[in-house]
N, C-alpha and C. Protein backbone atom coordinates (compact mmCIF):
# COMPACT_ATOMS: atom_id res chain seq x y z
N UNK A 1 3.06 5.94 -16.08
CA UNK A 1 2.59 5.76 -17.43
C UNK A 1 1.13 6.19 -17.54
N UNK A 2 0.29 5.80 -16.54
CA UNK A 2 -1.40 6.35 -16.67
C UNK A 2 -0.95 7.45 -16.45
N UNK A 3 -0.28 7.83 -15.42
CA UNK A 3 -0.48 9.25 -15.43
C UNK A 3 -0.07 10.33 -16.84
N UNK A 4 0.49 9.84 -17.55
CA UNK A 4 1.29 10.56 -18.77
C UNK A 4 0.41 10.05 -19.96
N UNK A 5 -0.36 9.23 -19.50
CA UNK A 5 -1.37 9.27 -20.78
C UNK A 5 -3.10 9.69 -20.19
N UNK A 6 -2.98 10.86 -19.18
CA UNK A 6 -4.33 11.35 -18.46
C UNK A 6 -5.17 10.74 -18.47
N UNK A 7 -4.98 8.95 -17.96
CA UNK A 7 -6.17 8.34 -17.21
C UNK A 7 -6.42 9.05 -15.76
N UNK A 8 -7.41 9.68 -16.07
CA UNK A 8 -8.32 9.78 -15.17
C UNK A 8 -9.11 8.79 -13.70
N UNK A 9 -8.74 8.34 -12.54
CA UNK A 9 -9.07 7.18 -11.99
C UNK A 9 -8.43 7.50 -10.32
N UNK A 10 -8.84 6.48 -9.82
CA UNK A 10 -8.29 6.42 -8.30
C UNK A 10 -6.94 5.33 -8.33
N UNK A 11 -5.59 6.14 -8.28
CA UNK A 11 -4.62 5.51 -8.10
C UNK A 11 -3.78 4.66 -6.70
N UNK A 12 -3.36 3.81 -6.38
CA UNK A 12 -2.97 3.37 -5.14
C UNK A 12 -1.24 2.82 -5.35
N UNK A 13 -0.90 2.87 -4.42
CA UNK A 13 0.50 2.12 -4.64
C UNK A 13 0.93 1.12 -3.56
N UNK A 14 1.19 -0.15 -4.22
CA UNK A 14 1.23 -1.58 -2.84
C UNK A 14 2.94 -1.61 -2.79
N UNK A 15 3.59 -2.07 -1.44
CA UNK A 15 4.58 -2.41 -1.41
C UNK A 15 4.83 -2.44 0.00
N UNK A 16 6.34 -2.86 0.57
CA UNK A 16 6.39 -3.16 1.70
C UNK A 16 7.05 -1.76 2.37
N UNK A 17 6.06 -2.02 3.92
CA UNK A 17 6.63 -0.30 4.40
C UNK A 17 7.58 0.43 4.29
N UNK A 18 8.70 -0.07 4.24
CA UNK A 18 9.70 0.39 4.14
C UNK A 18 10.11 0.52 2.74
N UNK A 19 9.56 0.39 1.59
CA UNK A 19 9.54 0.77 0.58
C UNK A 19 8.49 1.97 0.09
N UNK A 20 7.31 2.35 0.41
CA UNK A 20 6.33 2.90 0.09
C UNK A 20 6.39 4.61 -0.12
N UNK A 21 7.62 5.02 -0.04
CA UNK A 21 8.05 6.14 -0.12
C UNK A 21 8.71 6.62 -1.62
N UNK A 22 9.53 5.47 -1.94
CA UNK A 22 10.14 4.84 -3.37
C UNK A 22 9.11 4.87 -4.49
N UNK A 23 7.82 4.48 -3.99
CA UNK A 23 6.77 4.75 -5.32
C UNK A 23 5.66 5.56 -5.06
N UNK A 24 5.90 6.56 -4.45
CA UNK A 24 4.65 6.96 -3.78
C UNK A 24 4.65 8.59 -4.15
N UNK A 25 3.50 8.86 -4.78
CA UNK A 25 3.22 10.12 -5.74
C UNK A 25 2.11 10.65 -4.75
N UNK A 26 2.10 12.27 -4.86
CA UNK A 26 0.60 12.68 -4.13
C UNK A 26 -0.46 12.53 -4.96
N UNK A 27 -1.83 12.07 -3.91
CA UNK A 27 -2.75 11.95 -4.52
C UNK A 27 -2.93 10.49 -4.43
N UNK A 28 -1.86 9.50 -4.54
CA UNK A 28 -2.17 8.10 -4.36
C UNK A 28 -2.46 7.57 -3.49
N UNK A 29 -3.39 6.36 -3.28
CA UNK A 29 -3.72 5.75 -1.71
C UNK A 29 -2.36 5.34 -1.86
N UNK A 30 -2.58 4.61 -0.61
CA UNK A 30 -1.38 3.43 -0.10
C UNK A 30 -1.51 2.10 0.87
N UNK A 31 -1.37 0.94 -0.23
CA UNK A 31 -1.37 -0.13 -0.02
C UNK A 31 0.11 -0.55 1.17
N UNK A 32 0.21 -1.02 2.22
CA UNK A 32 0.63 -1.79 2.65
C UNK A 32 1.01 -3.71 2.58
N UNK A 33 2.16 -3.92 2.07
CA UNK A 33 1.90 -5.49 1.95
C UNK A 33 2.81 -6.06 2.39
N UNK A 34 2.95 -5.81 4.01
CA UNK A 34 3.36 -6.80 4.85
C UNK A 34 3.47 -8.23 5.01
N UNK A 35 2.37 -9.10 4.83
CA UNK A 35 2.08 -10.25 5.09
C UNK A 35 1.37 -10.18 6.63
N UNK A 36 1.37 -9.33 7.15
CA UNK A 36 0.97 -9.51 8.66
C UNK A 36 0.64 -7.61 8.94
N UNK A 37 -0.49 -7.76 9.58
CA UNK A 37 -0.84 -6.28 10.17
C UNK A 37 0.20 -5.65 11.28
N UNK A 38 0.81 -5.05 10.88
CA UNK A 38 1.71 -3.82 11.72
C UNK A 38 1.38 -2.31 11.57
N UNK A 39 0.38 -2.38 12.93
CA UNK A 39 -0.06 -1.10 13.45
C UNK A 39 1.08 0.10 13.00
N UNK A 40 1.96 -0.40 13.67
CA UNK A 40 3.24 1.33 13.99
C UNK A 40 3.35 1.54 12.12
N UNK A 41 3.08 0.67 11.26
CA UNK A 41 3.65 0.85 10.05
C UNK A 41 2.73 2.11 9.65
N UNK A 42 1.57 1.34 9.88
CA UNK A 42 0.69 2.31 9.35
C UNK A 42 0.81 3.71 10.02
N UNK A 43 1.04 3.51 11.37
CA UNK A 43 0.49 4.77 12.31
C UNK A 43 1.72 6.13 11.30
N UNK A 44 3.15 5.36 11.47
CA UNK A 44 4.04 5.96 10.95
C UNK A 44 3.52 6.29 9.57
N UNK A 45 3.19 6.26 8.60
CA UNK A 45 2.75 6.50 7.39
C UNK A 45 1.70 7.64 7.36
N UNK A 46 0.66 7.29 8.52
CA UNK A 46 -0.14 8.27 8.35
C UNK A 46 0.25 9.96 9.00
N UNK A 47 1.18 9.77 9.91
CA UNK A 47 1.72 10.70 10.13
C UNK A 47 3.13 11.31 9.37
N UNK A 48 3.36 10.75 8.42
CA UNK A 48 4.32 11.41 7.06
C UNK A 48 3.71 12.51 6.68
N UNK A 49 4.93 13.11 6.38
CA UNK A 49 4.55 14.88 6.16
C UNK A 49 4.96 14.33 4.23
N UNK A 50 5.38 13.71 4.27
CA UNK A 50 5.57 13.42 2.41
C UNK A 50 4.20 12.47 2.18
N UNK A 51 2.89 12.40 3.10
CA UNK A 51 1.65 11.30 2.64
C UNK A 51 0.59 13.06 2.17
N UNK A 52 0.14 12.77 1.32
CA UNK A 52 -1.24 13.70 1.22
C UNK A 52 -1.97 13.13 1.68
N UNK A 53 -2.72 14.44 2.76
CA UNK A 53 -3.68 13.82 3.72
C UNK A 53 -5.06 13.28 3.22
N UNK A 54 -5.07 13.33 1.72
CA UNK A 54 -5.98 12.90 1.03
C UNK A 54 -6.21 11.73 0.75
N UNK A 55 -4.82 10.89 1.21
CA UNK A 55 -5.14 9.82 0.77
C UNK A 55 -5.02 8.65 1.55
N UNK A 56 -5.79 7.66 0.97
CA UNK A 56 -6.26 6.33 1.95
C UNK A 56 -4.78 5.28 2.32
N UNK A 57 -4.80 4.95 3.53
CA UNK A 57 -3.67 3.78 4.50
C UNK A 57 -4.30 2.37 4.26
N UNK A 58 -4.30 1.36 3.61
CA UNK A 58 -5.16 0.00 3.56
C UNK A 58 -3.92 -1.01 3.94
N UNK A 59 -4.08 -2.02 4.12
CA UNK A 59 -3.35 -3.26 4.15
C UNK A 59 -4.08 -4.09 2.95
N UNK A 60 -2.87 -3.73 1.99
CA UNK A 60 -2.73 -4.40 0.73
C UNK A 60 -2.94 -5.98 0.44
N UNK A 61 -2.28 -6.18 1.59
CA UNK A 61 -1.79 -8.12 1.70
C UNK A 61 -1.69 -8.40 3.07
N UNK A 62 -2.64 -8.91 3.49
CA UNK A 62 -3.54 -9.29 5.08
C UNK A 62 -2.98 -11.04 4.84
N UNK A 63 -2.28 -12.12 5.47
CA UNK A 63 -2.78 -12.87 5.65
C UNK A 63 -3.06 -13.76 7.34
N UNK A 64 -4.20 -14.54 7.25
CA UNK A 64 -4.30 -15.07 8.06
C UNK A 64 -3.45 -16.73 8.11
N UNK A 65 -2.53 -16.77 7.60
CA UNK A 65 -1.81 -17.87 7.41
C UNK A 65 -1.27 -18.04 6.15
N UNK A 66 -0.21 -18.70 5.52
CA UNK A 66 0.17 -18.44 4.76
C UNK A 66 -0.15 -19.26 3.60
N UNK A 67 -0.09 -19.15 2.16
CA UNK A 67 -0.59 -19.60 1.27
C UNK A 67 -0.30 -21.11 1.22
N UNK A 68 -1.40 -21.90 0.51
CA UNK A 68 -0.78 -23.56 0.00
C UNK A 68 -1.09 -23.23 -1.32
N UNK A 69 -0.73 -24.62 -2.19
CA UNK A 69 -1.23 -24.86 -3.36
C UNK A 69 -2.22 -26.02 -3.71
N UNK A 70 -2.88 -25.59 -4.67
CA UNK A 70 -4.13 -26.37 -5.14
C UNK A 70 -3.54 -28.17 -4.84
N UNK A 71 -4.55 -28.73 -3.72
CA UNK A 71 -3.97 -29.96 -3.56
C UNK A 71 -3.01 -30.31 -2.78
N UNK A 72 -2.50 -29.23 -1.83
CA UNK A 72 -1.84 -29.45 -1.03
C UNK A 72 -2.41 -29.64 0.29
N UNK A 73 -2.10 -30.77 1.70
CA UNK A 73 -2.29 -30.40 2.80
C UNK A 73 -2.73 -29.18 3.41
């Protein structure tokens, strides 16, 4: 949709590795959102011949443990 209305901007796309192919346009970074850092995910990604080498590998969704809620233990 930005793209079809020529916003102009730095685009990224988050999802889980094994999805990131499914939304993934050239020119876009790419978010990873594992829940947990997996090296091979990335390594594999950056060596995709369908990634433009232009664009950035991040981990989208890092955690160091998993979420509570306000007031919880």
């Amino acid at each position: 949709m930005w793209k079809d209305l020529n916003v102009e901007c730095e685009f990224y796309i988050e999802d889980a590795y094994r999805n990131w192919q499914k939304h993934y346009w050239p020119g876009a970074h790419i978010g990873i959102s594992s829940g947990e850092p997996n090296m091979s995910d990335y390594t594999l990604i950056l060596s995709s011949p369908e990634r433009d080498n232009s664009t950035i590998v991040f981990g989208g969704e890092i955690y160091t443990g998993w979420l509570t809620h306000w007031g919880e233990k």
